[in-house]
C-alpha atoms as a PDB file:
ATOM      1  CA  UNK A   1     -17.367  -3.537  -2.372  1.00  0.00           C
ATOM      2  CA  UNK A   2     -15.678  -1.735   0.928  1.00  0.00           C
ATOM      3  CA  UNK A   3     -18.893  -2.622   2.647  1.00  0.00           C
ATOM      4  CA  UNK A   4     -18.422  -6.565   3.447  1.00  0.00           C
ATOM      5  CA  UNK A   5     -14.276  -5.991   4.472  1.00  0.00           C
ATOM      6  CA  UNK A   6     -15.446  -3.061   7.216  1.00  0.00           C
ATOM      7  CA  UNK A   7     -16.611  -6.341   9.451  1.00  0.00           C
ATOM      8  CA  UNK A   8     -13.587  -7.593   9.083  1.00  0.00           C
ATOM      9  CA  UNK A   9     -10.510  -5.317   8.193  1.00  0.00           C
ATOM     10  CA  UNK A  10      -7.812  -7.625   6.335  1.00  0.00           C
ATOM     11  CA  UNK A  11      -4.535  -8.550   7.983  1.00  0.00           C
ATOM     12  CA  UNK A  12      -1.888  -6.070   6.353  1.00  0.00           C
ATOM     13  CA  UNK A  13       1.987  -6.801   7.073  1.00  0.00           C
ATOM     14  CA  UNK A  14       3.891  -3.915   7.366  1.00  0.00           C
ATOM     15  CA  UNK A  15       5.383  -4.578   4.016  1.00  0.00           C
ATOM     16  CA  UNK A  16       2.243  -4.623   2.698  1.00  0.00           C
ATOM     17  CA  UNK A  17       1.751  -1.219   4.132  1.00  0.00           C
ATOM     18  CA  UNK A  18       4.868   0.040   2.971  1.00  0.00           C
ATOM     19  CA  UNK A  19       3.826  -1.177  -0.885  1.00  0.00           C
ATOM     20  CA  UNK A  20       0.765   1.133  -0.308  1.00  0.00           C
ATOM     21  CA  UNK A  21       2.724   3.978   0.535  1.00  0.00           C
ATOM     22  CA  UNK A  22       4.722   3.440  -2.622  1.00  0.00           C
ATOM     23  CA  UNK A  23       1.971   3.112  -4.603  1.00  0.00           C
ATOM     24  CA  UNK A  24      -0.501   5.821  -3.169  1.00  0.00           C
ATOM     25  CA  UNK A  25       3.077   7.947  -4.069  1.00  0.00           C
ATOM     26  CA  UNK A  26       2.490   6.768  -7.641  1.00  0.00           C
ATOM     27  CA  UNK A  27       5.758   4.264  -8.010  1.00  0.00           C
ATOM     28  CA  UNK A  28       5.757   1.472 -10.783  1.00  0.00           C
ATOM     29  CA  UNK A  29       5.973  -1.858  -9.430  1.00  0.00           C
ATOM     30  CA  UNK A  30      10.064  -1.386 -10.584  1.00  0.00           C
ATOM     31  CA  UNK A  31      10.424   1.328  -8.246  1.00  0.00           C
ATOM     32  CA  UNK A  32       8.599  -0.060  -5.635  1.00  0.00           C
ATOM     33  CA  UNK A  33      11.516  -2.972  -5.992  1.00  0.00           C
ATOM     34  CA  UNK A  34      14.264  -0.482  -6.117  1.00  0.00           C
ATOM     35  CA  UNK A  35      12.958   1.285  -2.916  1.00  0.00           C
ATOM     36  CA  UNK A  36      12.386  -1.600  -1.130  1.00  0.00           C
ATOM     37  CA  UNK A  37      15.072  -3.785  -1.902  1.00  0.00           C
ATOM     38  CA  UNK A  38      13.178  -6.324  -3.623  1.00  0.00           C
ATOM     39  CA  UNK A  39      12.481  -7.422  -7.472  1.00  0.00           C
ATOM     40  CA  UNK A  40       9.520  -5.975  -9.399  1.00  0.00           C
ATOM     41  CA  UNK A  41       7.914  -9.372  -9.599  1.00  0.00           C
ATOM     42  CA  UNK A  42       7.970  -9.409  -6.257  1.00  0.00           C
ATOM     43  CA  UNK A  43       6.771  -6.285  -5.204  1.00  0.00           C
ATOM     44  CA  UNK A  44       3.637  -7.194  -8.353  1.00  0.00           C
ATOM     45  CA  UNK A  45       2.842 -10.099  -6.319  1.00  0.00           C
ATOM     46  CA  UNK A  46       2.795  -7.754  -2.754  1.00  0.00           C
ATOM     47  CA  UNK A  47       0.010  -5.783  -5.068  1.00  0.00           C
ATOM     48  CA  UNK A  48      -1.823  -8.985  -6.113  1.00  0.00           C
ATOM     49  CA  UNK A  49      -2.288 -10.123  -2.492  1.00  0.00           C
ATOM     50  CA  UNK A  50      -2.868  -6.729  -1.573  1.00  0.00           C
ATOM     51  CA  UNK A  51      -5.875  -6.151  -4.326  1.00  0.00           C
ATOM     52  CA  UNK A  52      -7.099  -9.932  -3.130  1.00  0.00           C
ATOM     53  CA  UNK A  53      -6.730  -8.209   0.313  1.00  0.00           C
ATOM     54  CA  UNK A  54      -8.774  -5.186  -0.281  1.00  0.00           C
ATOM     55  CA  UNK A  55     -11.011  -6.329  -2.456  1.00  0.00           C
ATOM     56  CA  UNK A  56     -10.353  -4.535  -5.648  1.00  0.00           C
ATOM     57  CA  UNK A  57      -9.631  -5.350  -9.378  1.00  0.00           C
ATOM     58  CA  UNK A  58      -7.188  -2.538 -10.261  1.00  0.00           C
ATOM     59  CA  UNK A  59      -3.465  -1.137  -8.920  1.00  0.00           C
ATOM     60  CA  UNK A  60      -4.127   2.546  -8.651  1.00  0.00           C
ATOM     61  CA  UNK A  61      -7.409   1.219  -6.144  1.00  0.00           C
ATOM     62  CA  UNK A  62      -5.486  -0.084  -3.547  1.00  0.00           C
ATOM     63  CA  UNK A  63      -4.416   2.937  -1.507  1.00  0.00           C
ATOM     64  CA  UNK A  64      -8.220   4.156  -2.001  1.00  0.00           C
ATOM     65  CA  UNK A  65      -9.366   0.903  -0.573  1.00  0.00           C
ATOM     66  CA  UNK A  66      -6.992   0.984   2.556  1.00  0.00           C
ATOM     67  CA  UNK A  67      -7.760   4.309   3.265  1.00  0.00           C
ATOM     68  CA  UNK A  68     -11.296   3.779   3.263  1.00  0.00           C
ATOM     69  CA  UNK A  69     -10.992   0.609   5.350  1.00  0.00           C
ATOM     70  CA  UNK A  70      -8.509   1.616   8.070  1.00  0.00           C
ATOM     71  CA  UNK A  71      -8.953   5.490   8.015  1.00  0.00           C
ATOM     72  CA  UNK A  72      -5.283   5.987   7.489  1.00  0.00           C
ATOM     73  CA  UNK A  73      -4.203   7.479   4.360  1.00  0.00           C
ATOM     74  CA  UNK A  74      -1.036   6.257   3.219  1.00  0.00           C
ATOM     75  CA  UNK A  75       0.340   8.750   1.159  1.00  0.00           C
ATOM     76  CA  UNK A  76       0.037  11.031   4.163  1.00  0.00           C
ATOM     77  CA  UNK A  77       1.881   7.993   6.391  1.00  0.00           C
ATOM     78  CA  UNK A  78       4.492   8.239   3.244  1.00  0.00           C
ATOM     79  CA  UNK A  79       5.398  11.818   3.963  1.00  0.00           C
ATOM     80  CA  UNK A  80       5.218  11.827   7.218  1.00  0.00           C
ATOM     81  CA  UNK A  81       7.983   9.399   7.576  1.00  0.00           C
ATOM     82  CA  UNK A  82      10.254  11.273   5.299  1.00  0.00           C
ATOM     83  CA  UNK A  83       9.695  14.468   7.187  1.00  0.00           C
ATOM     84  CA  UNK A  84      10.950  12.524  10.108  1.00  0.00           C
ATOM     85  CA  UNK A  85      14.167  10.509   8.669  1.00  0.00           C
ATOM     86  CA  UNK A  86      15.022  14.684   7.660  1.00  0.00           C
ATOM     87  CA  UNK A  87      14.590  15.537  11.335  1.00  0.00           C
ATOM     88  CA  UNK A  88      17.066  13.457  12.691  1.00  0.00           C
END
């Protein structure tokens, strides 16, 4: 499945990246909305494109399938950025 994508790693927007975040952090597509500022339908359609994307049939994949196409784990991208917003 992965395979095929490796030649050619998908084009991922940053807000697609920070939907993965949310998601590898185990938010509902409602608090994905609330976090982000936008409306559950349209954080669902961030993780349709993004499952079209990656190249997998279910949610809870996607931050499985980024990780394992970029090398970047998201969840650890996630946390990173809060420990640096409680820095400053």
């Amino acid at each position: 499945m992965y395979t095929a994508l490796k030649d050619q790693i998908p084009a991922i927007t940053q807000r697609q990246r920070q939907v993965v975040e949310l998601i590898a952090a185990g938010c509902s597509n409602e608090e994905v909305g609330e976090r982000l500022g936008i409306s559950p339908r349209t954080a669902k359609a961030h993780c349709d494109v993004l499952r079209q994307k990656l190249g997998v049939t279910r949610r809870r994949q996607i931050p499985v399938a980024y990780r394992t196409l970029t090398g970047r784990d998201p969840l650890a991208e996630s946390l990173g950025s809060r420990w640096d917003d409680s820095e400053g």
